[in-house]
N, C-alpha and C. Protein backbone atom coordinates (compact mmCIF):
# COMPACT_ATOMS: atom_id res chain seq x y z
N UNK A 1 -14.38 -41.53 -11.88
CA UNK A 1 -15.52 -41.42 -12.77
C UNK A 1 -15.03 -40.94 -14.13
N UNK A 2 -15.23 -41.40 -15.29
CA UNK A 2 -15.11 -41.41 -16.58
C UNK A 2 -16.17 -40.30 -17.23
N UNK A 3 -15.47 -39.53 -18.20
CA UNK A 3 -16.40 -38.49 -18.94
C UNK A 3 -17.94 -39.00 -18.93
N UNK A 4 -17.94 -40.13 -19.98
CA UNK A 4 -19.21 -40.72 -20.21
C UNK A 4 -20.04 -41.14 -19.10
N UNK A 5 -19.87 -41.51 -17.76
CA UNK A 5 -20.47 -41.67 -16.57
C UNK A 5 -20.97 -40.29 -16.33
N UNK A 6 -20.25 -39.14 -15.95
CA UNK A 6 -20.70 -38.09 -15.94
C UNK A 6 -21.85 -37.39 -16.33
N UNK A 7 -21.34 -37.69 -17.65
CA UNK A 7 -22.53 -36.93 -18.74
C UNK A 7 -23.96 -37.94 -18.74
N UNK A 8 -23.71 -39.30 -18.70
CA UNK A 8 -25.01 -39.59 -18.79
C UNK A 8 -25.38 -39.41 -17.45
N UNK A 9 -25.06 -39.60 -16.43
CA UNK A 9 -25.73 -38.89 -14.61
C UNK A 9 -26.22 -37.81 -14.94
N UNK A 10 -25.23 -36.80 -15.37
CA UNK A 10 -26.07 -35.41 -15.58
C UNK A 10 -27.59 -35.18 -16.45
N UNK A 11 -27.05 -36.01 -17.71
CA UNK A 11 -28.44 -35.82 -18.73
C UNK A 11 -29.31 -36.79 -18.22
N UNK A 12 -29.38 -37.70 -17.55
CA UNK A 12 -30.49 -38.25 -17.00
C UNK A 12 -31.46 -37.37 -15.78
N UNK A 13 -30.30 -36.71 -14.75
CA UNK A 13 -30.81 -35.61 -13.40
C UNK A 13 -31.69 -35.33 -14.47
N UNK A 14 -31.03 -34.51 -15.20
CA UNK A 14 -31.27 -33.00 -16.24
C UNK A 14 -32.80 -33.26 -16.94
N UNK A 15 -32.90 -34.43 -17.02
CA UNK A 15 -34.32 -35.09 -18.46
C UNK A 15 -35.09 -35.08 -16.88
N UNK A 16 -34.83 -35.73 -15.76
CA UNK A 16 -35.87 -35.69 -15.24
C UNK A 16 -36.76 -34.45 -14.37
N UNK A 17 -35.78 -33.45 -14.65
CA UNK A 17 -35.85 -32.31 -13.87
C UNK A 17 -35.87 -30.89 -14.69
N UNK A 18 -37.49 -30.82 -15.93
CA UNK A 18 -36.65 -29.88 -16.76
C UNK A 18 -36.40 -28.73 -16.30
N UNK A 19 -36.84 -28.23 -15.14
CA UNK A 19 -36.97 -26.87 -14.53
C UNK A 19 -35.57 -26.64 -14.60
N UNK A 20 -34.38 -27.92 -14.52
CA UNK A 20 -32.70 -27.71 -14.28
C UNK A 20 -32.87 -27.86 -12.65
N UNK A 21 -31.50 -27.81 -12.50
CA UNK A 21 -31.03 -27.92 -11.49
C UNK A 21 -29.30 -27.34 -10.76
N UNK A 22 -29.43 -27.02 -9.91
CA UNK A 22 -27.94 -26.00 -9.79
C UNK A 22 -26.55 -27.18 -9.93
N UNK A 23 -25.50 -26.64 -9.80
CA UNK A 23 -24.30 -27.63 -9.33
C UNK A 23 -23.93 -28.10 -8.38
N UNK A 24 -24.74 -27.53 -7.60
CA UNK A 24 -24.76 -27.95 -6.06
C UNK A 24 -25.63 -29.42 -5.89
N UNK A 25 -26.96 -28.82 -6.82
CA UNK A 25 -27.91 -29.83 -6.27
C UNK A 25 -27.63 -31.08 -6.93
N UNK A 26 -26.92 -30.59 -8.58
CA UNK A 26 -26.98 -32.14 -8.91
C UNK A 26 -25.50 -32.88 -8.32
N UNK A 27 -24.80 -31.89 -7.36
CA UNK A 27 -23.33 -32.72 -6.68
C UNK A 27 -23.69 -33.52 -5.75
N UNK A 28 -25.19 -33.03 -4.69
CA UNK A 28 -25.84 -33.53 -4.09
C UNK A 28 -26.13 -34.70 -4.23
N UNK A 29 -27.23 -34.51 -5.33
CA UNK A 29 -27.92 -35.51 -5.37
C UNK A 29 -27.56 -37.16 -6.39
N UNK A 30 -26.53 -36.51 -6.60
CA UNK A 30 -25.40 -37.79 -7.77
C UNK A 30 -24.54 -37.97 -7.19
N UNK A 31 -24.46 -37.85 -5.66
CA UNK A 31 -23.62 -38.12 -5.20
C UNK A 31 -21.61 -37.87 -5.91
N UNK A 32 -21.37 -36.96 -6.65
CA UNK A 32 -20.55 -36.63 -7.47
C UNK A 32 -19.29 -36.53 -6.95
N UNK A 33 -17.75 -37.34 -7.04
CA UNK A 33 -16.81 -36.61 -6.29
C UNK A 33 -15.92 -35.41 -6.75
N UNK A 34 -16.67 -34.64 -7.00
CA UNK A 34 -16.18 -33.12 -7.56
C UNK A 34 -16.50 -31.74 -6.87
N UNK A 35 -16.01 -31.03 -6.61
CA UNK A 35 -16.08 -29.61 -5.92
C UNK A 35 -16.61 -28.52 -7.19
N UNK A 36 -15.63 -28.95 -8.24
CA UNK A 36 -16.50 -27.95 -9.23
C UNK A 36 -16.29 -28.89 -10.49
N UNK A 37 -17.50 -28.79 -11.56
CA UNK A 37 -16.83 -29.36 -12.76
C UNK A 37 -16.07 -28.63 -13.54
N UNK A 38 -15.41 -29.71 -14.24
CA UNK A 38 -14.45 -29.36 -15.13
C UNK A 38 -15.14 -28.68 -16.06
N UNK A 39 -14.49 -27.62 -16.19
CA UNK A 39 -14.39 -26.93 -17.76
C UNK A 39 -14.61 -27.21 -19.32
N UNK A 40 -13.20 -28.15 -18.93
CA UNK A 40 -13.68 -28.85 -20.98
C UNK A 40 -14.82 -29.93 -20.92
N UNK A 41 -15.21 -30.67 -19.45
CA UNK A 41 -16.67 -31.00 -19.65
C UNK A 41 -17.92 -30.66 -19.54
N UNK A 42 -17.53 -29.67 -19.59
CA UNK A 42 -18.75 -28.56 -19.50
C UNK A 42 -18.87 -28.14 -20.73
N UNK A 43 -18.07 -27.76 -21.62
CA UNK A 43 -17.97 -27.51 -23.05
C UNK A 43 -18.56 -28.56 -23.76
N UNK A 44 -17.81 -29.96 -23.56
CA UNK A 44 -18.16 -31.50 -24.21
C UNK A 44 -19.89 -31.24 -23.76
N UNK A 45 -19.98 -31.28 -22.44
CA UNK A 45 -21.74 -31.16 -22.36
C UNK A 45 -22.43 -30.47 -23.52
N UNK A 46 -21.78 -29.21 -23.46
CA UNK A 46 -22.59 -28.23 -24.01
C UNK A 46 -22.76 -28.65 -25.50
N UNK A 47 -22.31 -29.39 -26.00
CA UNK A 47 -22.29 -29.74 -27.62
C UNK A 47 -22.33 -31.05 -27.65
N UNK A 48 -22.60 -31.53 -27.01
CA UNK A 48 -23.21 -33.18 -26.74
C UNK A 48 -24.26 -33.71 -26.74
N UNK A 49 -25.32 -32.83 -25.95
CA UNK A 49 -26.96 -32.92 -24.60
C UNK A 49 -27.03 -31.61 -24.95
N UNK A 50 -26.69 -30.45 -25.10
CA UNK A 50 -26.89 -29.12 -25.48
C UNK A 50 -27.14 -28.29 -23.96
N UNK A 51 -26.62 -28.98 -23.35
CA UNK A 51 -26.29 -28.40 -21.94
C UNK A 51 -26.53 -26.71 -22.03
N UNK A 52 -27.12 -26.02 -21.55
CA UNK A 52 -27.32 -24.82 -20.95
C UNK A 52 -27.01 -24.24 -19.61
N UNK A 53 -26.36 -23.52 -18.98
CA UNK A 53 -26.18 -22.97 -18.01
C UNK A 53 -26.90 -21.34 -17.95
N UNK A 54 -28.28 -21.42 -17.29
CA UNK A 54 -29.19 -19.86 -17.32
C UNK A 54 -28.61 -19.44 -15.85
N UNK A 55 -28.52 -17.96 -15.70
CA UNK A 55 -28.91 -17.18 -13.94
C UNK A 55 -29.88 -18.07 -13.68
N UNK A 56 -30.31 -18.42 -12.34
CA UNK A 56 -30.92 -18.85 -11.54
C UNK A 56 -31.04 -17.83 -9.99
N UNK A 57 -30.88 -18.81 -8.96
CA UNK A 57 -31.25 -17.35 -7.72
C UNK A 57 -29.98 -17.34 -6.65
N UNK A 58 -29.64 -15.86 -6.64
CA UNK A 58 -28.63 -15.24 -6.18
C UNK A 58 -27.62 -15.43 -7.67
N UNK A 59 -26.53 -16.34 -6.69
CA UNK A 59 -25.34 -16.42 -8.10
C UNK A 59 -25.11 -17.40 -8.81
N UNK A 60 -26.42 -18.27 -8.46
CA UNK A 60 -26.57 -19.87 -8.93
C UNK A 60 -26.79 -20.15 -10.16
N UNK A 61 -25.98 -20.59 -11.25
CA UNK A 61 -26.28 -20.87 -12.81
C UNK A 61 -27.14 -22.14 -12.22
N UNK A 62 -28.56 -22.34 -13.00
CA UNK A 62 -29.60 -23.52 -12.90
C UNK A 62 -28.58 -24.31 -14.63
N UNK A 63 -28.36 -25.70 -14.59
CA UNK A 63 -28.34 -26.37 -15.52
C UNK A 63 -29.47 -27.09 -16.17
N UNK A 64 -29.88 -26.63 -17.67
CA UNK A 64 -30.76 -27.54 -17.90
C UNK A 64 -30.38 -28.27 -19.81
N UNK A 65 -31.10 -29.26 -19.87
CA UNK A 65 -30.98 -29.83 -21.11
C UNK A 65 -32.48 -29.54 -21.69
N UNK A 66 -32.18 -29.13 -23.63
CA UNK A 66 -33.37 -29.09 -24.38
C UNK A 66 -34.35 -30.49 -24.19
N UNK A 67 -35.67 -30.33 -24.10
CA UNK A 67 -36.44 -31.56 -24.12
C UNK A 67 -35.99 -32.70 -25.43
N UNK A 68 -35.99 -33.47 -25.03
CA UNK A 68 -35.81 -34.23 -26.95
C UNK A 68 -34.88 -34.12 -27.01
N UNK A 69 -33.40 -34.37 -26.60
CA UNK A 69 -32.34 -33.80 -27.19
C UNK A 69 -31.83 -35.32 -27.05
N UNK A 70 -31.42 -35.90 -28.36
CA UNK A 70 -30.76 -36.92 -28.09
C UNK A 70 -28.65 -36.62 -27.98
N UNK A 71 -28.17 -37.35 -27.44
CA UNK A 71 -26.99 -37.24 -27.05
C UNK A 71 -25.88 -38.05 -28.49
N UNK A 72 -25.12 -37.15 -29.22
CA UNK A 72 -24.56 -37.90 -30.05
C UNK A 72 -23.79 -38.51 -29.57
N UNK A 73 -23.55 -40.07 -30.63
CA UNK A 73 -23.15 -41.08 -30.57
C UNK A 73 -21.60 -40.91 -30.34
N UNK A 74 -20.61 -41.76 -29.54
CA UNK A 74 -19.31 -41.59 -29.22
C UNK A 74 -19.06 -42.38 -30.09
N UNK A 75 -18.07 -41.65 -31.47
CA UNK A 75 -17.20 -42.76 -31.84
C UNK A 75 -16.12 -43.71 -31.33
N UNK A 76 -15.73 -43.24 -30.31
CA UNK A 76 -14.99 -44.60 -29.63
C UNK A 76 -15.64 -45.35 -28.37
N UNK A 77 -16.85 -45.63 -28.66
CA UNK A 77 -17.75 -46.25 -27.88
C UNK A 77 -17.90 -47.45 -28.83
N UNK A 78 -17.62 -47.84 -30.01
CA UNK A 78 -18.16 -48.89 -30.89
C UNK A 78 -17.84 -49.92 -30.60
């Protein structure tokens, strides 16, 4: 799976679910082959989709994206 596959799976879960959703649920439910995500795409999220990671319940960060948030354009997507 390629960065850009990623991120748009996630910001799509993410738009349809604004409550967020944990890393579990969206590994679940995106069927994802990852144990944990990566780091620097978690960063790329975060300044991409404006990705947020809040506490949630127990030790669970909930992921969510701002409503409206469009995703900037990849320059080497042209």
């Amino acid at each position: 799976m390629r960065y850009v596959e990623f991120r748009d799976a996630i910001q799509k879960a993410l738009r349809q679910r604004p409550e967020g959703l944990t890393w579990a649920e969206l590994r679940d439910r995106l069927a994802l082959p990852y144990d944990r995500p990566c780091p620097t795409w978690i960063r790329q999220l975060e300044k991409e989709i404006g990705l947020a990671r809040v506490p949630g319940r127990a030790r669970s960060l909930v992921w969510r994206v701002p409503a409206g948030r469009r995703r900037e354009v990849d320059v080497g997507r042209r």
